[in-house]
Protein backbone atom coordinates (compact mmCIF):
# COMPACT_ATOMS: atom_id res chain seq x y z
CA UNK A 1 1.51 12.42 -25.56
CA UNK A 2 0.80 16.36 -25.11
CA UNK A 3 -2.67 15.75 -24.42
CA UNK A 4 -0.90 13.51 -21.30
CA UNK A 5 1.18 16.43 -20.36
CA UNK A 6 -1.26 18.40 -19.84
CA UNK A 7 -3.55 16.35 -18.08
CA UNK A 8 -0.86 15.45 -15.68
CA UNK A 9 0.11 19.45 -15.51
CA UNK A 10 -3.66 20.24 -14.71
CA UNK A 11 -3.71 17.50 -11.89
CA UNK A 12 -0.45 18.87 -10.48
CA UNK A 13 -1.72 22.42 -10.12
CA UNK A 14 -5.33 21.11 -8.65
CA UNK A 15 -3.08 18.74 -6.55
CA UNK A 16 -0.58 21.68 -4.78
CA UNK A 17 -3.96 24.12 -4.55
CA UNK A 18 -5.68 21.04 -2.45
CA UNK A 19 -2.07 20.69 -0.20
CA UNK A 20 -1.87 24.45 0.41
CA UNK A 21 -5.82 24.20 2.03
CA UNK A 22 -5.15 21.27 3.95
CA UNK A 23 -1.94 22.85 5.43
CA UNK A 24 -4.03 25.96 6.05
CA UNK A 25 -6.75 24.03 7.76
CA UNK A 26 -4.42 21.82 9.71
CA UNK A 27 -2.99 25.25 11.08
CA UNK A 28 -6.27 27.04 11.72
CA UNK A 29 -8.58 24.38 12.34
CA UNK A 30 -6.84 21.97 14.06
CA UNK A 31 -8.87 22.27 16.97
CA UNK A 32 -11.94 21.64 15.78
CA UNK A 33 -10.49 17.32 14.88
CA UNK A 34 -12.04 15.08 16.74
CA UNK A 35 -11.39 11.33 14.94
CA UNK A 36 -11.70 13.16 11.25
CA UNK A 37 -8.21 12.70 9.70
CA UNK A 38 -8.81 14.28 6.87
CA UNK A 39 -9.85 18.45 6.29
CA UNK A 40 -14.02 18.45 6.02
CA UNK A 41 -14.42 21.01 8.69
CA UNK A 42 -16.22 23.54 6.64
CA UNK A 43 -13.39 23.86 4.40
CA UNK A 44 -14.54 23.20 0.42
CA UNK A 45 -11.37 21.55 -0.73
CA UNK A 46 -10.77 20.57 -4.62
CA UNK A 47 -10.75 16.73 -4.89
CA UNK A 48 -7.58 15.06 -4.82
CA UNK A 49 -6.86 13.08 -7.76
CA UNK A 50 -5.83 9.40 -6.46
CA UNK A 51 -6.78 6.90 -8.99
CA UNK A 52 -3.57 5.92 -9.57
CA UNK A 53 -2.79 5.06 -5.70
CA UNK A 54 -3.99 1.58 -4.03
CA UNK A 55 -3.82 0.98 -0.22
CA UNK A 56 -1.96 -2.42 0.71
CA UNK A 57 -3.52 -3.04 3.81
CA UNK A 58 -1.06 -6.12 5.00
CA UNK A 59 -1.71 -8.68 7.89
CA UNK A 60 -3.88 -6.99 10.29
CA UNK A 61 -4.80 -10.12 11.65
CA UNK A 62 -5.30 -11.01 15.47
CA UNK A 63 -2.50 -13.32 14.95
CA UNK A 64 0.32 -11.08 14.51
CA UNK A 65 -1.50 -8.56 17.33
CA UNK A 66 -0.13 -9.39 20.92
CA UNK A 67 0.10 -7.00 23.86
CA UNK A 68 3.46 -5.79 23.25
CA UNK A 69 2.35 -4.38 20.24
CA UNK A 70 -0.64 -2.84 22.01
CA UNK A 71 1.06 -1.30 25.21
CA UNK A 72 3.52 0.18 22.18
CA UNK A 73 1.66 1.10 19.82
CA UNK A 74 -1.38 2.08 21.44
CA UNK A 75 -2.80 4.57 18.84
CA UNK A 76 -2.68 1.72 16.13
CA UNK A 77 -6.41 0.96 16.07
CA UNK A 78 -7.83 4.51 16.11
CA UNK A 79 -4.97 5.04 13.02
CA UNK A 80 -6.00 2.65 11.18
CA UNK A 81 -9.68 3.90 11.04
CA UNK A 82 -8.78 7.31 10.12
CA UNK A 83 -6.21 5.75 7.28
CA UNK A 84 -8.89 3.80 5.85
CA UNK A 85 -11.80 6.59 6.51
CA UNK A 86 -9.15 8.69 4.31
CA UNK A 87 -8.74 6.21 1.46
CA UNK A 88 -12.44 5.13 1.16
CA UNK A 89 -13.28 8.79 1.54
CA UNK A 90 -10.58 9.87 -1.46
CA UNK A 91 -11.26 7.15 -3.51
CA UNK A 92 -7.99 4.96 -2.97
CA UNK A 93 -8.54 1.06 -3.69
CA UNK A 94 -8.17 -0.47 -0.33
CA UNK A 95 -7.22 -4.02 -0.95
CA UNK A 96 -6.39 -6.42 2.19
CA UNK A 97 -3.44 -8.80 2.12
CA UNK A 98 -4.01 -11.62 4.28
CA UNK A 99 -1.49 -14.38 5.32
CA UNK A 100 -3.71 -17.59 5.48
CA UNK A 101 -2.84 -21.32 5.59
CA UNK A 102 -4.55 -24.57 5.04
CA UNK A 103 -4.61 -27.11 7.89
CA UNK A 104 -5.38 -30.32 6.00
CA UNK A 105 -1.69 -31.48 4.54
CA UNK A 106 0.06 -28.29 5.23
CA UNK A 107 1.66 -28.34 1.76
CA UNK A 108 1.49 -24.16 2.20
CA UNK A 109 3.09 -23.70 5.59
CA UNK A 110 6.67 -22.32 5.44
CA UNK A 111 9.27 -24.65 6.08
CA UNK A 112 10.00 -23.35 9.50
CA UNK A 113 6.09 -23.61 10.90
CA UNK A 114 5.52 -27.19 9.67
CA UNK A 115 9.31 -28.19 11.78
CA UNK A 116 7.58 -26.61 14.73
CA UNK A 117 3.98 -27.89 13.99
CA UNK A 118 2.16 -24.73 14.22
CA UNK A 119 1.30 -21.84 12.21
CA UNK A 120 -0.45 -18.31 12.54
CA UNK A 121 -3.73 -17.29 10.77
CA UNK A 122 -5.02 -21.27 10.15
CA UNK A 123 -7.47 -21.11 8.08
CA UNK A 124 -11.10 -21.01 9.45
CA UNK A 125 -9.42 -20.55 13.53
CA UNK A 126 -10.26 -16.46 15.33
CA UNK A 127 -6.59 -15.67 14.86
CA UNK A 128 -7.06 -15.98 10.76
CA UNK A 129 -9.46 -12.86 10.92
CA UNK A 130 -9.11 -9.27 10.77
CA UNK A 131 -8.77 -7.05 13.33
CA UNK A 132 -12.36 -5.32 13.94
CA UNK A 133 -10.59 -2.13 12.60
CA UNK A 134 -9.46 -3.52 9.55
CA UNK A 135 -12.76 -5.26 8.53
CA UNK A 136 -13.19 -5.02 4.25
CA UNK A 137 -15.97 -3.03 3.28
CA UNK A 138 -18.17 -5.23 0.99
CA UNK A 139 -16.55 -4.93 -2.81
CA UNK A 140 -13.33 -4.39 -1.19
CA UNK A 141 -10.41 -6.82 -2.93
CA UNK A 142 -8.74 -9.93 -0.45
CA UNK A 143 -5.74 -11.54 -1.61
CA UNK A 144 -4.65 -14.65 0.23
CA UNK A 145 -0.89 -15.06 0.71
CA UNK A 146 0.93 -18.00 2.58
CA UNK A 147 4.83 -15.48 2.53
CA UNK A 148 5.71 -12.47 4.33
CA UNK A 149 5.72 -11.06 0.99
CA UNK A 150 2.48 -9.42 -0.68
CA UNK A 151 4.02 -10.09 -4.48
CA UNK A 152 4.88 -13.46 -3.91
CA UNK A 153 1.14 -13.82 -4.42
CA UNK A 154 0.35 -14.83 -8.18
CA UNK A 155 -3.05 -12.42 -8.05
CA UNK A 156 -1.57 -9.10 -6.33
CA UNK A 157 0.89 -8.14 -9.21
CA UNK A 158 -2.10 -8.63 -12.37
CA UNK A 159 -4.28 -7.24 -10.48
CA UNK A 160 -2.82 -3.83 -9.91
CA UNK A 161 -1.90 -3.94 -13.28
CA UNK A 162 -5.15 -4.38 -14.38
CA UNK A 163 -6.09 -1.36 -12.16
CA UNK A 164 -3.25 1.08 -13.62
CA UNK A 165 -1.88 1.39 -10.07
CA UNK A 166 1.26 3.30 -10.05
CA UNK A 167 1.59 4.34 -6.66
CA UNK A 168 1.17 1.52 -3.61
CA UNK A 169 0.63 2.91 0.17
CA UNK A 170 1.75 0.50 2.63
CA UNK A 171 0.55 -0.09 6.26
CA UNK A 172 -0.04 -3.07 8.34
CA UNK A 173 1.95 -6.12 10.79
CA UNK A 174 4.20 -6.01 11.03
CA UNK A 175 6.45 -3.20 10.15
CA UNK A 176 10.28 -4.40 9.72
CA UNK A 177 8.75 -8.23 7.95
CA UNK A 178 5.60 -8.43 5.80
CA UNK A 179 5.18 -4.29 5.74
CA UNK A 180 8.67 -3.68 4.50
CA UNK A 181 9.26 -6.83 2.19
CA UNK A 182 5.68 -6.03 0.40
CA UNK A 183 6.67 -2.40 0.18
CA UNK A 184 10.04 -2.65 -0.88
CA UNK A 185 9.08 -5.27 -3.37
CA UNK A 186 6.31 -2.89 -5.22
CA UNK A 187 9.28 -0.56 -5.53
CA UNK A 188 11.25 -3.33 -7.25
CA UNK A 189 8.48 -4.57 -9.52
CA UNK A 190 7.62 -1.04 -11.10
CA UNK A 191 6.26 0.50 -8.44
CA UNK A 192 6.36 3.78 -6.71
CA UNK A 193 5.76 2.97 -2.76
CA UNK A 194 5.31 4.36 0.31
CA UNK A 195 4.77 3.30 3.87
CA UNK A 196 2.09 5.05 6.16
CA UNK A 197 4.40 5.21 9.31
CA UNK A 198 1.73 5.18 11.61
CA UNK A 199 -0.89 3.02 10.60
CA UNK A 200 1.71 0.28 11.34
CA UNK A 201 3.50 -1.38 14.44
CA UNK A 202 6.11 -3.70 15.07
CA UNK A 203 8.59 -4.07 18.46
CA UNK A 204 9.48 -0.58 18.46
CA UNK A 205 13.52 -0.70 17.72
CA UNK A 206 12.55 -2.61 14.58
CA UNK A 207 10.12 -0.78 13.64
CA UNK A 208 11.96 2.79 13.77
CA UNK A 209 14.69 0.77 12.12
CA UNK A 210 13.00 -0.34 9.35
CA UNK A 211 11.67 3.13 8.06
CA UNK A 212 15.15 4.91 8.95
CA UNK A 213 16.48 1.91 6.73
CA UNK A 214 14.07 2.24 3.32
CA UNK A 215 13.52 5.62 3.78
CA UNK A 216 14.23 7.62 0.63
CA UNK A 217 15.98 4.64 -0.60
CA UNK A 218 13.36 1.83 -1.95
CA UNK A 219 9.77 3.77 -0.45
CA UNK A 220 8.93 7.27 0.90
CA UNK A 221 7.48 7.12 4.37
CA UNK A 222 4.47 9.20 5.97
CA UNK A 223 2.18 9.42 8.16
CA UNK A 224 -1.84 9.64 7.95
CA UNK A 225 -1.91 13.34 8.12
CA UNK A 226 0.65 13.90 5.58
CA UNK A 227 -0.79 11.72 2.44
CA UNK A 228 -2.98 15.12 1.16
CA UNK A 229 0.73 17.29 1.35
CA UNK A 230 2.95 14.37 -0.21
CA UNK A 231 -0.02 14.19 -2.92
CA UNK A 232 1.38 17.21 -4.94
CA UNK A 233 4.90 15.32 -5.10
CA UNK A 234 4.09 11.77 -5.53
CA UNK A 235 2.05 12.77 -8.63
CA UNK A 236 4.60 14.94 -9.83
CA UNK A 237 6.84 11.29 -9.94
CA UNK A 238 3.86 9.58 -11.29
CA UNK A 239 3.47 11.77 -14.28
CA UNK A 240 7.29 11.80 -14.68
CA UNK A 241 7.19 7.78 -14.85
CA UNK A 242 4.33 7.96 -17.47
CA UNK A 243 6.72 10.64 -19.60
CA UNK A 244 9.22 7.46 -19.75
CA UNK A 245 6.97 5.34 -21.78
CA UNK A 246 6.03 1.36 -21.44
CA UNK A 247 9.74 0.58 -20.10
CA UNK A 248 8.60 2.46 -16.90
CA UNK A 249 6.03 1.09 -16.85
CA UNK A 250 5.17 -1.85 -13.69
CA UNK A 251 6.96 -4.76 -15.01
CA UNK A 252 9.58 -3.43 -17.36
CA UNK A 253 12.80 -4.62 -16.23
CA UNK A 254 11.98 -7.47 -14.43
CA UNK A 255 11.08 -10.87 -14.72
CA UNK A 256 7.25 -10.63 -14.80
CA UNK A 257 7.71 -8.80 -18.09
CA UNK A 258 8.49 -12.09 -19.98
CA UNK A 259 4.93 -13.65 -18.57
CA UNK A 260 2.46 -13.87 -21.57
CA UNK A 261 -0.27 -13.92 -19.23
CA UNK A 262 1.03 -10.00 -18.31
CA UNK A 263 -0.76 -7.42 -19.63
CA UNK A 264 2.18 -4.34 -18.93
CA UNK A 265 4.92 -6.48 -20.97
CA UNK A 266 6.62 -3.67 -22.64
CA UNK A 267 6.70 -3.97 -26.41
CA UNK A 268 10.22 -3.84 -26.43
CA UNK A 269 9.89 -6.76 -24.47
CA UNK A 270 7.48 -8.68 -26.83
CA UNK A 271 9.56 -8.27 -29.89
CA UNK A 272 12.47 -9.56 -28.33
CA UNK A 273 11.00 -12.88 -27.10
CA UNK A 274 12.37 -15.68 -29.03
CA UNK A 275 9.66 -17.87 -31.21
CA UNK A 276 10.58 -21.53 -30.67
């Protein structure tokens, strides 16, 4: 337990050093940015501890992109190379969420797509793929989904587990549905969460909306340049969850707890599951 302290004490210090140079840089080196989000301009930073963090990177799929989104949110491709540059680069899991149905009896369309007779992101048909942008790197973990919601998955919640994620980043389509519900959702399943603001688009009024609403309530919201200055504080929370024991851990609390097959079932839990 003190060994833990410490460790998480050490990473804090390292992690408010690294902030402090990356505010420095952003204020004397700006300049000098050309598509780099991150601070490598001749600066030698410490390295940012983020093994605990995984990037949700949710339906960027030509699908949910239209023109709307692109005459608002015209930035959205170059922002979502420099947010994944910035997690392969600092060693945060990227793992892409796709929303992907089966056209042979449509048993996994949503009630409301097979009354209409049409769904997005068919399996095997352009719209199903990823946006050039948003391409996995080979290794790079692909969940399947057929909700607007990233947990309803049965692989997403085991396999961060398995991963001792604590802390989820957010970004994708669209912001106010499949962005919010998968981000709010990690909050409510053990989670710590945040959205990356502008690595994400939506019609605009829902989109400003939907951060205004979660802010500071279920997620933290940020943008790209930001994540290295947030790190100091979102690992101070992380080590404060890990001084609460296996009840904060993800899972305690809720109803995945009570799944045999899940490895973070508190032992509180396990002794008080009835033998039949």
């Amino acid at each position: 337990m003190h060994r833990g302290r410490k460790e998480c004490a050490g990473e804090q210090a390292l992690s408010l050093i690294a902030a402090e140079l990356h505010q420095r840089f952003l204020t004397t080196a700006r300049p000098l940015l050309t598509r780099q989000p991150t601070p490598s301009a001749g600066i030698d930073m410490p390295q940012l501890s983020w093994q605990d963090f995984a990037l949700l990177l949710v339906d960027v799929q030509k699908d949910f992109w239209s023109a709307d989104l692109e005459k608002a949110f015209p930035q959205f491709h170059q922002n979502m190379e420099h947010l994944l540059r910035f997690c392969r680069e600092s060693g945060i899991e990227v793992i892409h969420l796709r929303e992907v149905f089966n056209d042979t009896d449509r048993s996994d369309w949503l009630p409301r797509y097979r009354m209409r007779g049409r769904s997005p992101c068919v399996r095997g048909t352009p719209g199903a793929g990823p946006l050039e942008e948003a391409a996995e790197l080979p290794g790079e973990k692909i969940i399947e989904k057929q909700t607007q919601n990233g947990f309803h998955s049965v692989e997403l919640l085991p396999y961060l587990c398995s991963k001792n994620k604590r802390y989820v980043l957010v970004a994708g389509l669209v912001t106010s549905v499949c962005v919010a519900l998968t981000a709010t959702s990690a909050a409510q399943t053990g989670f710590l969460s945040a959205i990356v603001a502008d690595a994400c688009a939506d019609y605009p009024e829902a989109h400003e909306l939907a951060l205004k609403r979660y802010r500071g309530y279920l997620v933290d919201v940020a943008n790209i340049q930001e994540l290295p200055t947030k790190h100091p504080d979102w690992l101070n929370h992380i080590c404060q969850l890990k001084g609460l024991g296996a009840t904060a851990r993800p899972c305690g609390g809720c109803a995945h707890e009570f799944n045999p097959a899940c490895d973070h079932r508190s032992t509180s839990s396990r002794g008080s599951q009835r033998v039949a």
